[in-house]
C-alpha atoms as a PDB file:
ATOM      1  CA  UNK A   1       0.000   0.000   0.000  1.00  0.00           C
ATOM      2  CA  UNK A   2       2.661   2.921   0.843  1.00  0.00           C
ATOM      3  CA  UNK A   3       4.340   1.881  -2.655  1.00  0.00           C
ATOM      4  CA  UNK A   4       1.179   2.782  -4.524  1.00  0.00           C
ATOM      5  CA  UNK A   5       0.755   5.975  -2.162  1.00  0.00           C
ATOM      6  CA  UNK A   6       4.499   7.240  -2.783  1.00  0.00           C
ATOM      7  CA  UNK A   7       3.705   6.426  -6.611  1.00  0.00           C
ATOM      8  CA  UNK A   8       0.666   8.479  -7.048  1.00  0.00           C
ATOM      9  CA  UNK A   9       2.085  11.596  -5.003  1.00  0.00           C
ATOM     10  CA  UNK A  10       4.747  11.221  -7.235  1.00  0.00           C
ATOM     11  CA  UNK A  11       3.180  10.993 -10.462  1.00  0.00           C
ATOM     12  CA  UNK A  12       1.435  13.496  -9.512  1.00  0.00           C
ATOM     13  CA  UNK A  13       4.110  15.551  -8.448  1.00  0.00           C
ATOM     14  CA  UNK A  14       6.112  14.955 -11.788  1.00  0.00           C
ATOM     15  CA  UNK A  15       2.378  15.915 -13.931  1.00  0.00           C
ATOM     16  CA  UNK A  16       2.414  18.775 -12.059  1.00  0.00           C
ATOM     17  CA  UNK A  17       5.937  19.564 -12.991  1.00  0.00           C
ATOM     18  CA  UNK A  18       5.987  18.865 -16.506  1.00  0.00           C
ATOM     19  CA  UNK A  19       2.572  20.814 -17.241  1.00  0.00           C
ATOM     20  CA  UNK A  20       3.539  23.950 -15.182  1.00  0.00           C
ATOM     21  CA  UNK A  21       7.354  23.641 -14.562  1.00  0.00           C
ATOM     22  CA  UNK A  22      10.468  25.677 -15.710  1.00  0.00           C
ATOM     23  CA  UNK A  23      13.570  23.899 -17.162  1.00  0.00           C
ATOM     24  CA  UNK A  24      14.722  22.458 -14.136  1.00  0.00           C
ATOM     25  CA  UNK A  25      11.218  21.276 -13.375  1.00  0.00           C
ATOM     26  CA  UNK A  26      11.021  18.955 -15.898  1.00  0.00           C
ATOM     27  CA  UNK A  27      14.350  17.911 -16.018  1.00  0.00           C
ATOM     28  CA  UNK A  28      13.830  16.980 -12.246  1.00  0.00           C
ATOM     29  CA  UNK A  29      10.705  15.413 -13.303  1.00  0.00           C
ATOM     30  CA  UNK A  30      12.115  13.330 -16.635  1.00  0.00           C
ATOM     31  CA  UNK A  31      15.462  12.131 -14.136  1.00  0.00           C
ATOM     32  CA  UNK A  32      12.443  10.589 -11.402  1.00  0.00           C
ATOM     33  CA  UNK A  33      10.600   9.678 -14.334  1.00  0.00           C
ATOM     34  CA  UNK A  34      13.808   7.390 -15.632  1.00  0.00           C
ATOM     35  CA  UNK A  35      14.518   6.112 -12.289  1.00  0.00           C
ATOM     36  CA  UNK A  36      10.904   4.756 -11.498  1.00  0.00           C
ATOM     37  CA  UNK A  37      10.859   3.904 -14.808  1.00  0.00           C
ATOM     38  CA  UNK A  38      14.170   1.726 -14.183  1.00  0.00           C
ATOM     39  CA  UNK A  39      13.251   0.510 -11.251  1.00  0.00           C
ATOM     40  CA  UNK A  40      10.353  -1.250 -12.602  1.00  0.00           C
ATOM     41  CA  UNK A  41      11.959  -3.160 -14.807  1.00  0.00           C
ATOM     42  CA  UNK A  42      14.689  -4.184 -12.273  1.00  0.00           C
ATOM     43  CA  UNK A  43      12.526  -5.640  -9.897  1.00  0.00           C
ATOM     44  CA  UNK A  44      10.133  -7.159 -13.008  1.00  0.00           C
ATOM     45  CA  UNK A  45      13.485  -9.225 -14.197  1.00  0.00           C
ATOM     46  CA  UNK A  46      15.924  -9.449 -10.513  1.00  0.00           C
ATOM     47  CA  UNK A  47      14.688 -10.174  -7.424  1.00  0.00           C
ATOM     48  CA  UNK A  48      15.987  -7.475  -5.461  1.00  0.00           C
ATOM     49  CA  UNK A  49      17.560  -8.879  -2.264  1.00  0.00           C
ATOM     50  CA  UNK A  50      18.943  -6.661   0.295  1.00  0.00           C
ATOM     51  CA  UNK A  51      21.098  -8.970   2.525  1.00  0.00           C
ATOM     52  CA  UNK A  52      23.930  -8.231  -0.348  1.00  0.00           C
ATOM     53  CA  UNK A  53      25.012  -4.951  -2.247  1.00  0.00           C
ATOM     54  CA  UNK A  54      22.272  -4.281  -3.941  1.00  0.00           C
ATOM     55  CA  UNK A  55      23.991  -3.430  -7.743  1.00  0.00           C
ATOM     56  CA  UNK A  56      20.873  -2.806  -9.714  1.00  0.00           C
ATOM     57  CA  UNK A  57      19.373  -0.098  -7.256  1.00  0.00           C
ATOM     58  CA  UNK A  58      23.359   1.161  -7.419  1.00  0.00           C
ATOM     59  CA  UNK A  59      23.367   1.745 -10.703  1.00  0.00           C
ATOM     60  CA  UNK A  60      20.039   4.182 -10.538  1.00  0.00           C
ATOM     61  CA  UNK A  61      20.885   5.610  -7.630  1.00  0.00           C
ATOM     62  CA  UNK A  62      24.049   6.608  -9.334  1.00  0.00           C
ATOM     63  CA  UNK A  63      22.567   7.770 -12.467  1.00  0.00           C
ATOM     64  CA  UNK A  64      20.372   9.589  -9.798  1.00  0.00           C
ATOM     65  CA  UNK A  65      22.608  11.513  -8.018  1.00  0.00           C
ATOM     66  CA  UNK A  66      24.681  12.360 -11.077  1.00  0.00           C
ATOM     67  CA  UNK A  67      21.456  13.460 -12.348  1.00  0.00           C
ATOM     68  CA  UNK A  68      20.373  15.677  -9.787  1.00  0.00           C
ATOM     69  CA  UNK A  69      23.807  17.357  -9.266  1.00  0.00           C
ATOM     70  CA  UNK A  70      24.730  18.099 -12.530  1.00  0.00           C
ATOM     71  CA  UNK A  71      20.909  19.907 -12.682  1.00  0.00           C
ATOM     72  CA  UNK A  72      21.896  21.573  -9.522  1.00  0.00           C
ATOM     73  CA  UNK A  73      25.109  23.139 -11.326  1.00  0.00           C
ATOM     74  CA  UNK A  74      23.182  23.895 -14.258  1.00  0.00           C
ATOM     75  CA  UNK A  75      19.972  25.127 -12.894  1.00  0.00           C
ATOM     76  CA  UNK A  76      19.218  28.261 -11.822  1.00  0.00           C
ATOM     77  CA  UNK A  77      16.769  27.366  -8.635  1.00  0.00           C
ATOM     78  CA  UNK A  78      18.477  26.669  -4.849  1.00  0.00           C
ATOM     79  CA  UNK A  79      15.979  23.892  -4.628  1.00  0.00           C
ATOM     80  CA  UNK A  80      17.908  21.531  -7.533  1.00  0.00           C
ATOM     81  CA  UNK A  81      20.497  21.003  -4.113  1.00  0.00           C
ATOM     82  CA  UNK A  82      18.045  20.003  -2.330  1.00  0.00           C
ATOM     83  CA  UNK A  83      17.445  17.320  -4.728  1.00  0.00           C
ATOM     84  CA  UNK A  84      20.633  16.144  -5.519  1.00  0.00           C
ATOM     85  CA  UNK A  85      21.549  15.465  -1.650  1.00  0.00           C
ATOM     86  CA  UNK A  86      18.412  13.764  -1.393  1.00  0.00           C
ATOM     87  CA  UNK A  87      20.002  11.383  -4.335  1.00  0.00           C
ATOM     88  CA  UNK A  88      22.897  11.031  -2.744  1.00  0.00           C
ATOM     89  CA  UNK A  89      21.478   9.306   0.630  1.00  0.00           C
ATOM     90  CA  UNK A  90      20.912   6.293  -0.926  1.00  0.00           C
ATOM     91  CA  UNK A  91      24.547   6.105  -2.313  1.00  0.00           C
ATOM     92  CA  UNK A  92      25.298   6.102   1.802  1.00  0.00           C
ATOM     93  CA  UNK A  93      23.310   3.427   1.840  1.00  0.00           C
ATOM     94  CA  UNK A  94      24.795   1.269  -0.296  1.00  0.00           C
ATOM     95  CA  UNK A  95      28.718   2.530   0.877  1.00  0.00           C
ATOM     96  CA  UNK A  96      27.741   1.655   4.747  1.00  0.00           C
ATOM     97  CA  UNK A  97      26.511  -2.069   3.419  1.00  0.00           C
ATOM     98  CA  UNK A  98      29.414  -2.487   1.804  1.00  0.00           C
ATOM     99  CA  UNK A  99      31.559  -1.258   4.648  1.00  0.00           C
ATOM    100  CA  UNK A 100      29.403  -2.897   7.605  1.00  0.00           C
ATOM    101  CA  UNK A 101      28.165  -6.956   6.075  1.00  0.00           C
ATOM    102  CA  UNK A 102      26.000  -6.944   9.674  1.00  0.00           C
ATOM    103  CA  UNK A 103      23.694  -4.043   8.617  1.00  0.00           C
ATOM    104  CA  UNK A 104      20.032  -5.046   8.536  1.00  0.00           C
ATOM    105  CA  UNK A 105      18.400  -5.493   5.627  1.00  0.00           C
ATOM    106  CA  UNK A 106      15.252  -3.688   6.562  1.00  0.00           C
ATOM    107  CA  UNK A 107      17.695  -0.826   7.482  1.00  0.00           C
ATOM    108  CA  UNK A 108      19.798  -1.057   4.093  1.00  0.00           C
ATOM    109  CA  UNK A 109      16.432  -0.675   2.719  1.00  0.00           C
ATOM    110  CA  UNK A 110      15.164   2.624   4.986  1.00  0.00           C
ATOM    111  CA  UNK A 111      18.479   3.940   4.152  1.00  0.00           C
ATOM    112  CA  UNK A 112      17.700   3.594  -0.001  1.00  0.00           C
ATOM    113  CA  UNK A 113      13.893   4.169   0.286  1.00  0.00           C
ATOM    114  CA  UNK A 114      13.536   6.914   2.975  1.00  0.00           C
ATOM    115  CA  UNK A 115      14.718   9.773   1.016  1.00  0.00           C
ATOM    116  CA  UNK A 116      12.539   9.349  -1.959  1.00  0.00           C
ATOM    117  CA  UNK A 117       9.888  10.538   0.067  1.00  0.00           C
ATOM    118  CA  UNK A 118      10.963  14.040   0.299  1.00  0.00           C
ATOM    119  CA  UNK A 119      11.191  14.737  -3.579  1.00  0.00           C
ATOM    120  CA  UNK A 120       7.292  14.819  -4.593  1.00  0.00           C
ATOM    121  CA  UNK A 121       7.013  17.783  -2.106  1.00  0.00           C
ATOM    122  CA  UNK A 122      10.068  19.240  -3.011  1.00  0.00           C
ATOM    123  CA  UNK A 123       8.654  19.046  -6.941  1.00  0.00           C
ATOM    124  CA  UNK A 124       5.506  20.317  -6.042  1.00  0.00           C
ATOM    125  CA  UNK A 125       6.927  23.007  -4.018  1.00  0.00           C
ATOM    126  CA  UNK A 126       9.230  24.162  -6.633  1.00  0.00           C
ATOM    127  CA  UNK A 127       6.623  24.368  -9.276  1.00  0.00           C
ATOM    128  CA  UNK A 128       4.753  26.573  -7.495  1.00  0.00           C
ATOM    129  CA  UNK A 129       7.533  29.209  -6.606  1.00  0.00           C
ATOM    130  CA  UNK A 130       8.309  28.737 -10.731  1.00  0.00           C
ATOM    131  CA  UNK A 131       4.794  29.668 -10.899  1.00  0.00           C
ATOM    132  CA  UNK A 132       4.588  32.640  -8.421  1.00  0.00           C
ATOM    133  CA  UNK A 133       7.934  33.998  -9.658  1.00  0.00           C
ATOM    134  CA  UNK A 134       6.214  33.609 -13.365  1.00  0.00           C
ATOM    135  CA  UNK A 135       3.010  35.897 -11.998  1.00  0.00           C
ATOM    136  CA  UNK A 136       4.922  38.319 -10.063  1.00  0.00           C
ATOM    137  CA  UNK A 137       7.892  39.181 -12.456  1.00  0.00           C
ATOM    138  CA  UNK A 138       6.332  37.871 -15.851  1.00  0.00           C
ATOM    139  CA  UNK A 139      10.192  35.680 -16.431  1.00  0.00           C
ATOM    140  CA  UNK A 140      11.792  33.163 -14.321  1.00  0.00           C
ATOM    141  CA  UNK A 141      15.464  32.473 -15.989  1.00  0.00           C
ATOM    142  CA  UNK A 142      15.794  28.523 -15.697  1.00  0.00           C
ATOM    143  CA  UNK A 143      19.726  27.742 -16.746  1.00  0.00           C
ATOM    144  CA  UNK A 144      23.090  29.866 -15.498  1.00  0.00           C
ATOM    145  CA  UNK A 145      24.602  31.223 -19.166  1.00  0.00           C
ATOM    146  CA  UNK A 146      28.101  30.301 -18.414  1.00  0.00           C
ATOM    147  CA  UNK A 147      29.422  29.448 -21.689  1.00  0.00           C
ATOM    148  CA  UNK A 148      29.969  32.578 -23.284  1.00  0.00           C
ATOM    149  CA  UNK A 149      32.730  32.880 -20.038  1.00  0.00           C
ATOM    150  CA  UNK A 150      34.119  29.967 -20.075  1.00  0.00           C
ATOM    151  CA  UNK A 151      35.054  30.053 -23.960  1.00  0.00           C
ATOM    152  CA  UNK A 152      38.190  31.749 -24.820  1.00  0.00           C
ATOM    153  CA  UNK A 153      37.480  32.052 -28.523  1.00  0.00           C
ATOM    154  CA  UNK A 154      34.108  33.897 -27.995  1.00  0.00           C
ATOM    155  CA  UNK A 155      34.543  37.268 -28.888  1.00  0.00           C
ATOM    156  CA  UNK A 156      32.878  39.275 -26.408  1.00  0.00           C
ATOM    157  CA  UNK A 157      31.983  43.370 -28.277  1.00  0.00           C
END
């Protein structure tokens, strides 16, 4: 039952996102979308156990967290930071399993799941301050412009 809950506040959280979202909104909300998406099909074809390393869950939770910073670097929001520590958890998870063999695996899988929790508010939250910022100022600049100073050759007049 509280799989089907998290999935619904965060389907809806990602619909709200991608109808109403800047940039980073629905970049947020296609990187969550892969990673359920992923999921899925890991546990349709392995049977996830959690006494072990768990290597499929690794791998998302690595493309998550490389996801989610990168977006944070890229995105101009505070919240994105947010996000990408909340991606990162999990990887703390899986490092403390494979330091400590004795950990629990209901608490190897806490330590994975917990986290995910936070990010349907966090979307839902952020798409509304897009929103508000959109109705107050009439712009809300998604991305940092950082090429044109990073490349020597540009000319700059």
């Amino acid at each position: 039952m509280r799989i089907i809950l998290f999935l619904a506040c965060l389907l809806g959280a990602l619909g709200y996102a991608a109808w109403r979202g800047g940039g980073p909104e629905r970049a947020m909300s296609a990187i969550a979308l892969a990673m359920v998406g992923t999921d899925g099909l890991l546990h349709r074809f392995v049977s996830v156990e959690f006494a072990a390393i768990d290597m499929g869950h690794l791998a998302i939770d690595l493309f998550g967290a490389s996801s989610t910073v990168l977006l944070a670097l890229c995105a101009y929001r505070f919240w994105p930071m947010f996000a990408a520590v909340l991606h990162l958890l999990p990887l703390l998870a899986h490092s403390t399993r494979l330091l400590d063999v004795t950990l629990h695996p209901a608490a190897y899988l806490t330590m994975q799941v917990a986290p995910s929790w936070l990010v349907p508010p966090l979307l839902v939250v952020a798409t509304w301050q897009h929103q508000r910022r959109l109705r107050r100022s009439g712009n809300d600049r998604s991305w940092h412009v950082l090429w044109p100073r990073w490349n020597p050759t540009m000319r700059t007049r």
